[in-house]
N, C-alpha and C. Protein backbone atom coordinates (compact mmCIF):
# COMPACT_ATOMS: atom_id res chain seq x y z
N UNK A 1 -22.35 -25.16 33.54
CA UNK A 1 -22.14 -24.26 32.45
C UNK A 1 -20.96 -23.34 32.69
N UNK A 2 -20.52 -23.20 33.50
CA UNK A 2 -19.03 -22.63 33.72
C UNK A 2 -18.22 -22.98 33.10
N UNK A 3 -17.97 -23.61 32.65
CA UNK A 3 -16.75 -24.60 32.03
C UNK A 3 -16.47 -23.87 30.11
N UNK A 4 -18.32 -23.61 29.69
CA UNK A 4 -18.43 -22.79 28.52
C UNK A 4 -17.72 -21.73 28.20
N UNK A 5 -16.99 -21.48 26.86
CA UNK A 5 -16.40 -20.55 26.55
C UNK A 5 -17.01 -19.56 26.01
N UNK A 6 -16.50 -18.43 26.03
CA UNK A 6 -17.52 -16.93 25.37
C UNK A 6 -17.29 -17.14 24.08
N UNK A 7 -17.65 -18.12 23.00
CA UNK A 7 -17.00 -17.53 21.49
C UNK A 7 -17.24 -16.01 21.07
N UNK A 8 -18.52 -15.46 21.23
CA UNK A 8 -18.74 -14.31 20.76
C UNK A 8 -17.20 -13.30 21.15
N UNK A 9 -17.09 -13.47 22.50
CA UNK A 9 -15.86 -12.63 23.04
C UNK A 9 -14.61 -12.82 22.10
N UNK A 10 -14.20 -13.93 22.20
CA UNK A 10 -13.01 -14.41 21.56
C UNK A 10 -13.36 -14.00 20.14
N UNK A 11 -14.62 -14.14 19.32
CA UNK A 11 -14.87 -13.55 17.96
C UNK A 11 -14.77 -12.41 17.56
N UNK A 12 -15.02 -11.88 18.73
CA UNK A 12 -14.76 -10.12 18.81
C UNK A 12 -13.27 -9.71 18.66
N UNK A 13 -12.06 -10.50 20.25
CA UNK A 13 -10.97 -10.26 20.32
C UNK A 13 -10.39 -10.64 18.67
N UNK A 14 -10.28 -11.86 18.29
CA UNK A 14 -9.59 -12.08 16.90
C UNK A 14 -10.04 -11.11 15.65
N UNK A 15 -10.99 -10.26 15.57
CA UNK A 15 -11.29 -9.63 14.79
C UNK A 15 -10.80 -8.48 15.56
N UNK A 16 -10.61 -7.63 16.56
CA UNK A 16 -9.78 -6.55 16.74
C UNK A 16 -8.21 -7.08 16.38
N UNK A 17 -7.83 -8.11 16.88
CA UNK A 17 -6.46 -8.39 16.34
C UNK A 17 -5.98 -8.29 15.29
N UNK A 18 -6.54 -8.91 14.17
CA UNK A 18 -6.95 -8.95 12.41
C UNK A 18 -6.61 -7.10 12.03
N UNK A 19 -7.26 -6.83 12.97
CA UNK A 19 -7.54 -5.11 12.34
C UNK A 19 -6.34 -4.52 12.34
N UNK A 20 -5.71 -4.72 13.80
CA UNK A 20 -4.76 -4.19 14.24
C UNK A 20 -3.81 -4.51 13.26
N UNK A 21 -3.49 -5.67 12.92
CA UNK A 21 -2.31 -6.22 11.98
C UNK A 21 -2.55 -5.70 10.62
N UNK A 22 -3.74 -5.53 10.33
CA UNK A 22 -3.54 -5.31 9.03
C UNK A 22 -3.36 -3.47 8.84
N UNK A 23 -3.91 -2.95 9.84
CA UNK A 23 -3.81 -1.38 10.92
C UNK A 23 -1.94 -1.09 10.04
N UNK A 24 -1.55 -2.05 10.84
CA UNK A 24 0.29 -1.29 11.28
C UNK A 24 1.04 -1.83 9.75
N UNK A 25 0.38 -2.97 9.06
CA UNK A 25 0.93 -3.17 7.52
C UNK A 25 0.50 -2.11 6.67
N UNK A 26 -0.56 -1.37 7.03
CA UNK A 26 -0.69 -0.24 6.38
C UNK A 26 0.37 0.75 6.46
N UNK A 27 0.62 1.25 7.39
CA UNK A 27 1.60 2.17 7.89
C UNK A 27 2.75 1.76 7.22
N UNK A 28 3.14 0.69 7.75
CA UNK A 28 4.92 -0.05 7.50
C UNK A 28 5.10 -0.09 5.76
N UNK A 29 3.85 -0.06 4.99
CA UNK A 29 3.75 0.27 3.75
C UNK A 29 4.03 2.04 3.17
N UNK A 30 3.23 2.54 4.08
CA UNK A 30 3.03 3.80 4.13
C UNK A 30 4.12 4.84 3.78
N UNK A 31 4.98 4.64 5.11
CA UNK A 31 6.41 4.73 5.57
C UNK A 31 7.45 4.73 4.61
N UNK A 32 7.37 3.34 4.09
CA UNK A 32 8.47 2.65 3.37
C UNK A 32 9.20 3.52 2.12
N UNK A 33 10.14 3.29 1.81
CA UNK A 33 10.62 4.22 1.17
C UNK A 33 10.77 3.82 -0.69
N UNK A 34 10.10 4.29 -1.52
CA UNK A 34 9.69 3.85 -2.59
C UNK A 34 11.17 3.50 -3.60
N UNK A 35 10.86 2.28 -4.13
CA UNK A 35 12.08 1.95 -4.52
C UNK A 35 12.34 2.18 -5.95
N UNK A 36 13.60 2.64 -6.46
CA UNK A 36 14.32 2.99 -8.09
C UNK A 36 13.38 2.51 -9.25
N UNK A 37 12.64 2.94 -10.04
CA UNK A 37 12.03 2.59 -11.23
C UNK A 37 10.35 2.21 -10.84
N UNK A 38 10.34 2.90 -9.24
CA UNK A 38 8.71 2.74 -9.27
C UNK A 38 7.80 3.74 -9.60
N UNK A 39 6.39 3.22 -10.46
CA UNK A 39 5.50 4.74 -10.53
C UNK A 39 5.32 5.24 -9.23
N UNK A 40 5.20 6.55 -9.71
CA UNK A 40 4.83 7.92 -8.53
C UNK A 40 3.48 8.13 -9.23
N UNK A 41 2.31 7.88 -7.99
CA UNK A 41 0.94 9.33 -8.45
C UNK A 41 0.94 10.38 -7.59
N UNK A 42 0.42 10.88 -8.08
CA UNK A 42 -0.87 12.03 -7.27
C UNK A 42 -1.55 11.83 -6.72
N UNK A 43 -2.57 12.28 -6.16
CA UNK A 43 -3.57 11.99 -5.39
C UNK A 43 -4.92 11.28 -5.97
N UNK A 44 -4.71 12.03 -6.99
CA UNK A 44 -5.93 11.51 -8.17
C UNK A 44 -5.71 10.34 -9.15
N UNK A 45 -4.42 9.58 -8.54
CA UNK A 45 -4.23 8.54 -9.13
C UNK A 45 -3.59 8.58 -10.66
N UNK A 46 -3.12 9.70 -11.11
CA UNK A 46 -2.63 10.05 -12.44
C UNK A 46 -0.93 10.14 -11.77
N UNK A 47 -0.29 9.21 -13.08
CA UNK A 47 0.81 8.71 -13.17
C UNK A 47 1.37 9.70 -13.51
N UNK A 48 2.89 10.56 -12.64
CA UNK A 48 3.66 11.51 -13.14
C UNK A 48 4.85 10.98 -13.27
N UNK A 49 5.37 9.64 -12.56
CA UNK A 49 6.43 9.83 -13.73
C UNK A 49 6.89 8.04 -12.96
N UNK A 50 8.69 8.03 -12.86
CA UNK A 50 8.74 7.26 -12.21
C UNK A 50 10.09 7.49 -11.41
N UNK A 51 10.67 6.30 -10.62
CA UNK A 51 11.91 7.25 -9.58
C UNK A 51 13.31 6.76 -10.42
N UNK A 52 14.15 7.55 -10.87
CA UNK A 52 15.47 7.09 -11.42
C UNK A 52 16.15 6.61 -10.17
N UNK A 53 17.71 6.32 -10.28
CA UNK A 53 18.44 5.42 -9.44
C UNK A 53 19.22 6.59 -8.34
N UNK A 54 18.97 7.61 -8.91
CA UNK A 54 18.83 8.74 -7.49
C UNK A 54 17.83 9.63 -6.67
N UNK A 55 16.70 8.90 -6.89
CA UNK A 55 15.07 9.17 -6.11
C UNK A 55 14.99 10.26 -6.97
N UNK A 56 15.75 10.52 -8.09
CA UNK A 56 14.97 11.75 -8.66
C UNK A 56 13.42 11.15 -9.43
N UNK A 57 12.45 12.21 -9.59
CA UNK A 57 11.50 11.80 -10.31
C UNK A 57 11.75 12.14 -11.79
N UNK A 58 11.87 10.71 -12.88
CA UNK A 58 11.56 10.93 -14.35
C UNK A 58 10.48 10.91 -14.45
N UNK A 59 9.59 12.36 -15.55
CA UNK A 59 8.60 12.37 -15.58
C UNK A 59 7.82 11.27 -16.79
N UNK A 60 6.62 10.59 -16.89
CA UNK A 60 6.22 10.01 -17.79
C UNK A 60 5.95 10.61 -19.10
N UNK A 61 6.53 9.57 -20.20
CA UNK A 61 6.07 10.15 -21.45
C UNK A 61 5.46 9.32 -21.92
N UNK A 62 4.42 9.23 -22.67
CA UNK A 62 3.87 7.95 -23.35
C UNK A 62 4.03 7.91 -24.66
N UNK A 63 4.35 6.46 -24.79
CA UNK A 63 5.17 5.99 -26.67
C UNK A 63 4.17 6.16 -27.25
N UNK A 64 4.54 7.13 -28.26
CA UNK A 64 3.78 7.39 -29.21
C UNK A 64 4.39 6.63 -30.54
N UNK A 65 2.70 5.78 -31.27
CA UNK A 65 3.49 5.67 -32.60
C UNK A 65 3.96 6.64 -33.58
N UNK A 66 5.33 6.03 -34.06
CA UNK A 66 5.87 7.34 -35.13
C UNK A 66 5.49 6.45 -36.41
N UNK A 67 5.06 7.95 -37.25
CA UNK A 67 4.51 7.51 -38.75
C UNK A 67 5.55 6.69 -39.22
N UNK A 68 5.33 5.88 -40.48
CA UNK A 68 6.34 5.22 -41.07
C UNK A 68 5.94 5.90 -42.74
């Protein structure tokens, strides 16, 4: 029986690995620097605006129908 491998061990190691990777894609997301014409929220998930082509923030307006 020596020869037997630990799966449990190795099931364990590949699932800390998994974590880790998906761990540092969080971050490298995190980090990243938001690109020209993307929404911006808040914390509460409410849309304030979006980024013009000089990181300024345009704030959102929503189209309203105009009477005819």
């Amino acid at each position: 029986m020596a020869g037997k491998r630990r799966t449990t061990f190795d099931k364990l190691q590949k699932e800390r690995n998994r974590q880790a990777k998906q761990a540092a894609k969080r971050e490298r997301r995190h980090n990243r620097e938001p690109k020209p014409g993307s929404p911006v929220y808040d914390e509460s998930g409410i849309l304030l605006g979006v980024l013009d082509a000089d990181g300024e923030l345009a704030p959102y307006l929503a189209e309203q129908d105009s009477p005819s």
